[in-house]
Protein backbone atom coordinates (compact mmCIF):
# COMPACT_ATOMS: atom_id res chain seq x y z
CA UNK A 1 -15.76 11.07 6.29
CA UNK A 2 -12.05 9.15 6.26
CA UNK A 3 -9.41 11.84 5.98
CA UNK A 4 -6.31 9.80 5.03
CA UNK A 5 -2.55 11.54 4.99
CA UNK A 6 0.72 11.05 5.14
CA UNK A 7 0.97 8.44 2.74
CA UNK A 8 4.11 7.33 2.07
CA UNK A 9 5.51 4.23 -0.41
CA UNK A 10 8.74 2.83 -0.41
CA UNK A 11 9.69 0.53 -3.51
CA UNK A 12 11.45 -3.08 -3.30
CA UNK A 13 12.86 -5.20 -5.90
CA UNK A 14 10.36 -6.88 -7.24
CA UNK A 15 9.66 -9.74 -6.77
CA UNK A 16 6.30 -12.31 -7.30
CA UNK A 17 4.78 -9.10 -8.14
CA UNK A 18 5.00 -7.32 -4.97
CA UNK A 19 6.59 -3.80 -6.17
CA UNK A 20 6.69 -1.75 -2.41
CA UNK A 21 5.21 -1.47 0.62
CA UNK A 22 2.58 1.82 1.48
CA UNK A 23 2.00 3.20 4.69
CA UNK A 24 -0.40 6.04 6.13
CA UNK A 25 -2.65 7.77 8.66
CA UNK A 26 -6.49 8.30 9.06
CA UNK A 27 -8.03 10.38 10.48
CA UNK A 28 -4.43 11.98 11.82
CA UNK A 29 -5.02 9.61 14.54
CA UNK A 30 -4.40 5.94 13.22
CA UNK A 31 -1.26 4.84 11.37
CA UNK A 32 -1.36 1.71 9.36
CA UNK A 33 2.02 0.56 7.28
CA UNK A 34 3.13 -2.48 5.73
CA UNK A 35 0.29 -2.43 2.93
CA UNK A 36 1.71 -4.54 0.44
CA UNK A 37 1.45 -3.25 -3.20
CA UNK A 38 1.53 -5.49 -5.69
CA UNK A 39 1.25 -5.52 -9.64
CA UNK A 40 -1.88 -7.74 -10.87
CA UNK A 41 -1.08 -11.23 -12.62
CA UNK A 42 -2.10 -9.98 -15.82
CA UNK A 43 -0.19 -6.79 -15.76
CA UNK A 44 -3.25 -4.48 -15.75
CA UNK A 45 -3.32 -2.18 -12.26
CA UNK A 46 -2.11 -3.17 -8.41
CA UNK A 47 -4.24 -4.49 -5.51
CA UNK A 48 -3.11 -4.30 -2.50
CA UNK A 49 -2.52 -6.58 0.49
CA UNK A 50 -2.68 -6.30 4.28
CA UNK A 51 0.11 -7.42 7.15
CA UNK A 52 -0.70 -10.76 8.80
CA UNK A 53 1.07 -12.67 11.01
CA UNK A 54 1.49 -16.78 11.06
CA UNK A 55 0.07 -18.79 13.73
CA UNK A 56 0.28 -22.20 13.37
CA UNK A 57 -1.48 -23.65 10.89
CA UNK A 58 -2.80 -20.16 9.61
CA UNK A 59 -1.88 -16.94 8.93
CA UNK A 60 -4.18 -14.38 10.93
CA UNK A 61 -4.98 -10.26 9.92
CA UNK A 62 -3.47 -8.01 11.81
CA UNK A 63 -5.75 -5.42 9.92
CA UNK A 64 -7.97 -4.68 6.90
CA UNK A 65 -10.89 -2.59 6.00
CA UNK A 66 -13.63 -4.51 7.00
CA UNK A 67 -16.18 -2.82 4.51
CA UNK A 68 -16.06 -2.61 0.45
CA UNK A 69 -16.16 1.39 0.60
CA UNK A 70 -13.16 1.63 2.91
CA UNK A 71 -11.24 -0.49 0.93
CA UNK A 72 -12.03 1.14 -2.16
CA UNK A 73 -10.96 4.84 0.11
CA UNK A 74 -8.05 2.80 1.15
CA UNK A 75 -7.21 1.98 -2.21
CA UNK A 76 -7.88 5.13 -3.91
CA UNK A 77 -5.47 7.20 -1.91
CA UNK A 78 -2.65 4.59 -2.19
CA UNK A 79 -2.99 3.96 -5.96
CA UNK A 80 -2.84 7.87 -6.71
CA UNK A 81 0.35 8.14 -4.74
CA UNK A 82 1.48 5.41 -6.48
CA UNK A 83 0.70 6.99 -9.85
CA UNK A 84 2.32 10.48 -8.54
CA UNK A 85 5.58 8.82 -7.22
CA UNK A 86 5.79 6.35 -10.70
CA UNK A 87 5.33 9.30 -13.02
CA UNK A 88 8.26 10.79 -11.84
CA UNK A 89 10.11 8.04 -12.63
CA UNK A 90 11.00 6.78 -9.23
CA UNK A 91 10.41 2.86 -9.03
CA UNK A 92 12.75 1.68 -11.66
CA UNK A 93 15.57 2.96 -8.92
CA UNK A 94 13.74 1.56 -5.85
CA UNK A 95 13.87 4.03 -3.90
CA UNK A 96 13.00 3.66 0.02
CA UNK A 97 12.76 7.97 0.94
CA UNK A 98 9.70 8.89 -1.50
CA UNK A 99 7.36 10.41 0.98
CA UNK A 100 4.15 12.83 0.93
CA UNK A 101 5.34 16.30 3.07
């Protein structure tokens, strides 16, 4: 079973609907940061996006869950931090220190 901790979002101005970035550990033995977070195109929920990095002409992964039910572990953890940290009012003031202890 994935254990996934430490997760940890830090808010950004929005902007083309990408609200923060998320970052945490599985397993306590693999970290994985610069999960993009961003608000769906019809307002309704997030998704999420994975780093990548541009080689010319395309842009290639750097990582991503390769299977549906990862994602959807992936996912799950992120987007009830994300509920946690918003229902205490913390991404109108974009913060960058809102951490799990």
């Amino acid at each position: 079973m994935m254990k996934i901790s430490e997760i940890n979002i830090q808010f950004i101005k929005p902007a083309d609907g990408l609200i923060g970035f998320a970052s945490l550990v599985i397993n306590d033995e693999l970290y994985l940061g610069s999960i993009g977070i961003h608000q769906r195109l019809d307002g309704e929920g997030y998704r999420l996006t994975y780093p990548t990095k541009k080689t010319d002409p395309t842009r290639r992964p750097l990582f991503h869950p390769i299977n549906r039910m990862t994602s959807q572990i992936i996912e799950g953890a992120i987007f009830t931090k994300l509920k946690e940290v918003m229902s205490k009012g913390y991404a109108g003031h974009y913060r960058t220190d809102i951490a799990e202890g």
